[in-house]
Protein backbone atom coordinates (compact mmCIF):
# COMPACT_ATOMS: atom_id res chain seq x y z
CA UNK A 1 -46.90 16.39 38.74
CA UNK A 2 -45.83 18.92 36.71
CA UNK A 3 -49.47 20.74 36.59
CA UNK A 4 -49.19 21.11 40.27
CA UNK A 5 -46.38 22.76 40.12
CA UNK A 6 -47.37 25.22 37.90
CA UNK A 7 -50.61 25.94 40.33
CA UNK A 8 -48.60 26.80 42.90
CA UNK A 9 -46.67 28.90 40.89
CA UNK A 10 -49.66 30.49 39.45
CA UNK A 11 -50.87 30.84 43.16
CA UNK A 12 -48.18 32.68 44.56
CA UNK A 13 -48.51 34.78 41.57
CA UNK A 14 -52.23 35.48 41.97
CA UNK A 15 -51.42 36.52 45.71
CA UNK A 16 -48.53 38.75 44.84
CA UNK A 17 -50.97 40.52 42.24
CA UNK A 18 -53.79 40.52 44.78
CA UNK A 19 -51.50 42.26 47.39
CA UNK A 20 -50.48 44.58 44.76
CA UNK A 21 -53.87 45.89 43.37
CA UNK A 22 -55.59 46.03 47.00
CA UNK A 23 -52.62 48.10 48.46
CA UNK A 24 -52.61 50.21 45.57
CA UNK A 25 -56.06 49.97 45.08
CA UNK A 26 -57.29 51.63 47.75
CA UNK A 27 -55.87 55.59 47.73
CA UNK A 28 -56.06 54.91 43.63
CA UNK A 29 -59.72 54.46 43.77
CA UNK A 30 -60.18 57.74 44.93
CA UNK A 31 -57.78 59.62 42.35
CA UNK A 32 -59.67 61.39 39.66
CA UNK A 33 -57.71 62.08 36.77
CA UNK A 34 -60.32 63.97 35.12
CA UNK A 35 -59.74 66.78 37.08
CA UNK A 36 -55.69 66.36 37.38
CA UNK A 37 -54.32 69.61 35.04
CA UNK A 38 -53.25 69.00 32.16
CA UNK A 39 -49.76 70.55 31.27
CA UNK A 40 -48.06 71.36 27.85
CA UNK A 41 -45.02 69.33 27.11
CA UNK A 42 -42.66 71.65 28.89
CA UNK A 43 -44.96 71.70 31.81
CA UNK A 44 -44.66 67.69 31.95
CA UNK A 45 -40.58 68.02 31.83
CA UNK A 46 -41.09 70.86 34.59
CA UNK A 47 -42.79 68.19 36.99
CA UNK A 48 -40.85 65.10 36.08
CA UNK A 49 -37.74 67.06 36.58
CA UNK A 50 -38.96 68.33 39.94
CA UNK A 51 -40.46 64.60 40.66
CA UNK A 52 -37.14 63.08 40.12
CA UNK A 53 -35.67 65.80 42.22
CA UNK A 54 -37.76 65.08 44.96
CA UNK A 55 -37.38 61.19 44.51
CA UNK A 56 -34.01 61.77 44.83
CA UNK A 57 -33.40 64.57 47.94
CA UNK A 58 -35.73 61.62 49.84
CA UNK A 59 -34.33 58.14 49.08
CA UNK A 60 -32.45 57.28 51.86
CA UNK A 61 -34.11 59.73 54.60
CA UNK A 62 -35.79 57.90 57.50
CA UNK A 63 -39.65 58.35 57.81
CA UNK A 64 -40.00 60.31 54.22
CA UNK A 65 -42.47 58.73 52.23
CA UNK A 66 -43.72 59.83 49.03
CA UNK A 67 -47.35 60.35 48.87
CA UNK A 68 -50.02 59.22 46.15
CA UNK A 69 -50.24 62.98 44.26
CA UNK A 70 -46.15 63.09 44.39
CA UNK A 71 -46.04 59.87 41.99
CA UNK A 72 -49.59 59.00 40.68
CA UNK A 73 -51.42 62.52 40.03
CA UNK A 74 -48.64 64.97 39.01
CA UNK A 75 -49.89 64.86 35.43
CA UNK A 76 -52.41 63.45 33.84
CA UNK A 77 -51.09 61.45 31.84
CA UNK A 78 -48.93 59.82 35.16
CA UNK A 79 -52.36 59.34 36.51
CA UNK A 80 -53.58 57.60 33.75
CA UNK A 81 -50.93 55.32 33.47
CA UNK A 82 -51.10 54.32 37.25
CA UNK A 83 -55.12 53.62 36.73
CA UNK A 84 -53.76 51.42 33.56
CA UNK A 85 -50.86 49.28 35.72
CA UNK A 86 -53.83 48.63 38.59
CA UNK A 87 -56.23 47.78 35.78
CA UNK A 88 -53.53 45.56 34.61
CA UNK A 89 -52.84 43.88 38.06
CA UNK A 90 -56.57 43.37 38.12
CA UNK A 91 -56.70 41.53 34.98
CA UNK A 92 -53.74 39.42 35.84
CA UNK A 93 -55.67 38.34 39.43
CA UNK A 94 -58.88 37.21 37.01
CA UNK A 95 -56.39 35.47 34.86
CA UNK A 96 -54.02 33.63 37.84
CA UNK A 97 -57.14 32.75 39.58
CA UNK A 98 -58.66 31.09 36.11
CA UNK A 99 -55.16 28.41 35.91
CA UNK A 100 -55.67 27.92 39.41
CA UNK A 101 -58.70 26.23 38.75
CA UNK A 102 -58.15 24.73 35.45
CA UNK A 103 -54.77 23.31 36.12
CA UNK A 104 -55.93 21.14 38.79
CA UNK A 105 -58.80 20.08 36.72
CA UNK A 106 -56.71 18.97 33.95
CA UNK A 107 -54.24 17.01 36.11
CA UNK A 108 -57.26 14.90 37.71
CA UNK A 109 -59.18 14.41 34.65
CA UNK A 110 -55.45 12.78 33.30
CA UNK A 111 -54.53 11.20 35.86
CA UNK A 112 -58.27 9.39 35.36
CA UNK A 113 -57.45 8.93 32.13
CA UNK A 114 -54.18 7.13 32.76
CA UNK A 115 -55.84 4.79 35.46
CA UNK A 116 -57.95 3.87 33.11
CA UNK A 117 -56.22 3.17 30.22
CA UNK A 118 -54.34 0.75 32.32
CA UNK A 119 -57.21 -0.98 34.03
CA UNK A 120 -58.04 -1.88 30.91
């Protein structure tokens, strides 16, 4: 009982990861991060300073949203990072949908096993 439990689990997981890298997916695919500038160390406390400023003047305001180059491309090395997480998202969807078709697997090959040890 207890590996079907843990499929389920691992299936809600696998969707939440799916929903995750297709949403993000999509505008990320197009983001090239070869051609984001690259700034000096002061010029990457410049923009996070004026990223969290702008984070913060728009939480809370009705209809502001914060678009892809505001959080993913400001530097490059934001942009790589961002490509990294949806890599990572990716990877876990390969993984999650792997248990979901092992753990059922091993449950019904056990529970064969079981029946017949005790057939016998």
């Amino acid at each position: 009982m207890g590996l079907l439990v843990m499929t389920m689990v691992d299936s809600f997981l696998l969707l939440s990861f799916a929903i995750i890298s297709i949403v993000f997916g999509k505008p990320l695919s197009f983001l090239n991060c070869a051609i984001v500038t690259s700034a000096s160390a002061s010029g990457n406390a410049q923009s996070s300073a004026a990223w969290l400023q702008s984070v913060a003047s728009n939480v809370g305001k009705d209809g502001s949203t914060l678009g892809l180059p505001s959080w993913a491309g400001s530097t490059k090395v934001n942009c790589f990072e961002t490509k990294a997480i949806w890599g990572l998202c990716i990877a876990l969807c390969i993984l999650y949908t792997c248990t979901c078709v092992v753990l059922p697997t091993l449950f019904f090959k056990a529970r064969k096993v079981a029946a017949g040890k005790g057939a016998v």
